[in-house]
C-alpha atoms as a PDB file:
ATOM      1  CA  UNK A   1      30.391 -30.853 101.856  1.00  0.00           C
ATOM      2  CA  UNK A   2      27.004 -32.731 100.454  1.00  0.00           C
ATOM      3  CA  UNK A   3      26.722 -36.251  99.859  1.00  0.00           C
ATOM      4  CA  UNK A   4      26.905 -36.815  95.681  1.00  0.00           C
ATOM      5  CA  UNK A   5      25.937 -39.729  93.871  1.00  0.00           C
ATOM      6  CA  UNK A   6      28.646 -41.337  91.933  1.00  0.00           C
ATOM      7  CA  UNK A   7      28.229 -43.525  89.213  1.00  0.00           C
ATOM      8  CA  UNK A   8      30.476 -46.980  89.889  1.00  0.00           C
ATOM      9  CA  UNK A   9      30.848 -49.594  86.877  1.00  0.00           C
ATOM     10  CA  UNK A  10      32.443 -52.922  87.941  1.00  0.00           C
ATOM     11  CA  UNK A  11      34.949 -51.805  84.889  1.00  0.00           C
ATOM     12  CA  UNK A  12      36.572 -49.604  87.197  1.00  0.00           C
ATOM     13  CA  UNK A  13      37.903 -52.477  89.294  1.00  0.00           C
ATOM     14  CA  UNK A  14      38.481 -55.242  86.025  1.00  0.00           C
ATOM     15  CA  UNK A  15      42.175 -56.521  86.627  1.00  0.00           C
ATOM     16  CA  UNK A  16      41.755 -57.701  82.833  1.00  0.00           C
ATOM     17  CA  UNK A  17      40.943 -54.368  80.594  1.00  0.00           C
ATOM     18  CA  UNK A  18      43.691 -51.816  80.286  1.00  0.00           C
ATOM     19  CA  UNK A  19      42.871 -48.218  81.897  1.00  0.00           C
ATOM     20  CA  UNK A  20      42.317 -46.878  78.128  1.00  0.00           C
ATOM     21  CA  UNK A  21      39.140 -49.110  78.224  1.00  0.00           C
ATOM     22  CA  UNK A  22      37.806 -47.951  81.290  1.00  0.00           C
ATOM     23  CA  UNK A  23      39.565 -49.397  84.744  1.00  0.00           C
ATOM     24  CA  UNK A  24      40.717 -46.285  87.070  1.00  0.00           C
ATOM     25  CA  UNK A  25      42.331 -47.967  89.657  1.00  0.00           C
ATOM     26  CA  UNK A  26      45.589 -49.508  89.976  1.00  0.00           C
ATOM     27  CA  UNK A  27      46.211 -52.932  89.410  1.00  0.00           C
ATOM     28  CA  UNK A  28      46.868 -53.651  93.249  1.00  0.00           C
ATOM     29  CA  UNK A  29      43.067 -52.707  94.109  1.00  0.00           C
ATOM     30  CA  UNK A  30      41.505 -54.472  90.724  1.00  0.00           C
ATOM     31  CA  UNK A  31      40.144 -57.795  90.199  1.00  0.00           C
ATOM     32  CA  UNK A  32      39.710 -60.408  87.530  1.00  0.00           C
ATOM     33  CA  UNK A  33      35.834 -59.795  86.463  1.00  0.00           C
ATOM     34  CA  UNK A  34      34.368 -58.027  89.289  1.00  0.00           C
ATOM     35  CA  UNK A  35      30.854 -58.778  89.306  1.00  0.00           C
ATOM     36  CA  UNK A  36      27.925 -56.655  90.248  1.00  0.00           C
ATOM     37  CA  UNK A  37      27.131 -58.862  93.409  1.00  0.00           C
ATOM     38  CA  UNK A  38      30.666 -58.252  94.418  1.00  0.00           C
ATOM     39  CA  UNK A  39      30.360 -54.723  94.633  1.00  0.00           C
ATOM     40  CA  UNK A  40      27.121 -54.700  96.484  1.00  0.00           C
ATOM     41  CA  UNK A  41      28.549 -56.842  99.219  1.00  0.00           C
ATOM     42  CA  UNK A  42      31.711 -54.130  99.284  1.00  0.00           C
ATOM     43  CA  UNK A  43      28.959 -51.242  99.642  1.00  0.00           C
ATOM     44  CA  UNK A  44      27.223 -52.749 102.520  1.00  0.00           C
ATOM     45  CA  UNK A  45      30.303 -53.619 104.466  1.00  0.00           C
ATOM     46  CA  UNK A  46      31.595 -50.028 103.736  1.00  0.00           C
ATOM     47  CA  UNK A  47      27.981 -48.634 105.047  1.00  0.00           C
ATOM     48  CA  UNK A  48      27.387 -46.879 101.399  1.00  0.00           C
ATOM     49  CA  UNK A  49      24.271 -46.089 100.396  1.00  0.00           C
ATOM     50  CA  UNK A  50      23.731 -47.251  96.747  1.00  0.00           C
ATOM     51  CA  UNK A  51      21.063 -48.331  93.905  1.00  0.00           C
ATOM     52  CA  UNK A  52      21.721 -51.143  91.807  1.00  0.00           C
ATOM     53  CA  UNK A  53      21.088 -50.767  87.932  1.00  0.00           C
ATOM     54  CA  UNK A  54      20.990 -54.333  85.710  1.00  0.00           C
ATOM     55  CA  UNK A  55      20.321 -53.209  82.993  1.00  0.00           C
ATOM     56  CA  UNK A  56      23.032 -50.762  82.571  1.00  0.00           C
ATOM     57  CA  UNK A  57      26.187 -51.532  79.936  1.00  0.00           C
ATOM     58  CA  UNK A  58      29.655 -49.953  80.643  1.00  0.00           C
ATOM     59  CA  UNK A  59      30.580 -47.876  77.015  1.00  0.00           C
ATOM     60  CA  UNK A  60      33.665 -48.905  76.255  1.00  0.00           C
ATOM     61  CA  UNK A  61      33.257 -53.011  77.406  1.00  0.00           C
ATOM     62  CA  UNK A  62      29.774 -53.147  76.891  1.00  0.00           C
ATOM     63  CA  UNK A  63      29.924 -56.754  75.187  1.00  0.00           C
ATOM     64  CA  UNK A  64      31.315 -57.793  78.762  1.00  0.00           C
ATOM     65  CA  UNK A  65      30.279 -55.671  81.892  1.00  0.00           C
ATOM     66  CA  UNK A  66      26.312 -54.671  82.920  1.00  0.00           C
ATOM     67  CA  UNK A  67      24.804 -53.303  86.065  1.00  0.00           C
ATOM     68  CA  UNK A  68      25.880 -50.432  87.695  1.00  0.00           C
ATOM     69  CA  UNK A  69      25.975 -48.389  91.157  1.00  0.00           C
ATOM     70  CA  UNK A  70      24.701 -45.031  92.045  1.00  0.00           C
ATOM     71  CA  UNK A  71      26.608 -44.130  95.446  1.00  0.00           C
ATOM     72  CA  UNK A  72      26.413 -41.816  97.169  1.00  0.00           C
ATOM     73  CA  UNK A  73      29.734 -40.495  99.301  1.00  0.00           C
ATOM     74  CA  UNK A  74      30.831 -37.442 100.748  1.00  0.00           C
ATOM     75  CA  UNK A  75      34.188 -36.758  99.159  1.00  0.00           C
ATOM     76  CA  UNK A  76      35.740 -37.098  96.119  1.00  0.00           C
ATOM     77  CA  UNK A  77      35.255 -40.080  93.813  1.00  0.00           C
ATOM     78  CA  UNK A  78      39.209 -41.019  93.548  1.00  0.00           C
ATOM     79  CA  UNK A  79      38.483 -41.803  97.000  1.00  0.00           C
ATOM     80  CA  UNK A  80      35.530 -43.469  96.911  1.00  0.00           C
ATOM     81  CA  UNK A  81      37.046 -45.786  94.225  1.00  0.00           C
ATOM     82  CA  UNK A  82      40.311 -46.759  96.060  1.00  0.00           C
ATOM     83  CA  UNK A  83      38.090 -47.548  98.931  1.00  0.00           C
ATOM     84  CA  UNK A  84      35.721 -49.883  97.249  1.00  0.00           C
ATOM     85  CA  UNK A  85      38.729 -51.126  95.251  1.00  0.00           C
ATOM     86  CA  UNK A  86      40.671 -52.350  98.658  1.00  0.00           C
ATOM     87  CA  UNK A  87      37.641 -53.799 100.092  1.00  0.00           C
ATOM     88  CA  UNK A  88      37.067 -55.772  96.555  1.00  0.00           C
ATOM     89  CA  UNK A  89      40.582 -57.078  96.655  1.00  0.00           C
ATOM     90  CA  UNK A  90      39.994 -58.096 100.636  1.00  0.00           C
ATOM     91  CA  UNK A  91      36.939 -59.744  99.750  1.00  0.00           C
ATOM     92  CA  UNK A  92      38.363 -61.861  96.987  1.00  0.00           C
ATOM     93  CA  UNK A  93      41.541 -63.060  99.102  1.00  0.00           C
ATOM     94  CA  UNK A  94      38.535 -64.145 101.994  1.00  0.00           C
ATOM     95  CA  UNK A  95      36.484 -65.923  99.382  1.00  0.00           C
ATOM     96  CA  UNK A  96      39.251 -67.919  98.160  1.00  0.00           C
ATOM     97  CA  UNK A  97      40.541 -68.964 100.981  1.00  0.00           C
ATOM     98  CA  UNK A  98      37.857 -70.066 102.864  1.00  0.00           C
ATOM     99  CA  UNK A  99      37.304 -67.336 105.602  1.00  0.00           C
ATOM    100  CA  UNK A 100      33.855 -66.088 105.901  1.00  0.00           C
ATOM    101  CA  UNK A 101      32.732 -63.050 107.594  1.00  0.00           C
END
C-alpha cells in the first residue's frame, strides 16, 4: 500500500458542530474548537508527515474554521482520523491539567 495524502480540517474533530456540518468522528475523540496549532502538535507526536495550509476555509463552517492539513498516511483515512482524534483529546486533558510533555 502507498502513502496518500489526506486532506484533515480541524472540523473533523469540532465537539461543537453536528456531523451534518462536517465533524466525522465521534464525540469521545472531538474537541471544543480544535485549532490548527493543535493538530500540528498531534501530527508531530504521531510522526505524520503533513503541510499546513492558512489560508484554507472548511465549506460547510467556513465563517468559523481555516487552515488545513495535507497528511500523508498509509491506510485508510477513518483511521487516520480516529488516531489524530485520540491524540487531540489526550492533548487537551494534558493541557488542562497542567502536565507537559
Amino acid at each position: 500500500m502507498n502513502e496518500r495524502e489526506y486532506i484533515i480540517w480541524p472540523a473533523y474533530f469540532d465537539s461543537t458542530i453536528p456531523r451534518r456540518l462536517g465533524r466525522k468522528v465521534p464525540i469521545k475523540e472531538a474537541v471544543k474548537n480544535p485549532s490548527i496549532e493543535e493538530l500540528i502538535k498531534v501530527c508531530k507526536e504521531l510522526g505524520l508527515e503533513y503541510e499546513v495550509n492558512t489560508e484554507a476555509k472548511y465549506p460547510r463552517t467556513w465563517y468559523i474554521h481555516r487552515g488545513d492539513l495535507r497528511v500523508k498516511y498509509q491506510g485508510p483515512k477513518t483511521r487516520l482520523l480516529h488516531m489524530i482524534g485520540e491524540k487531540l483529546v489526550e492533548l487537551r486533558s494534558r493541557s488542562s491539567t497542567g502536565i507537559k510533555r
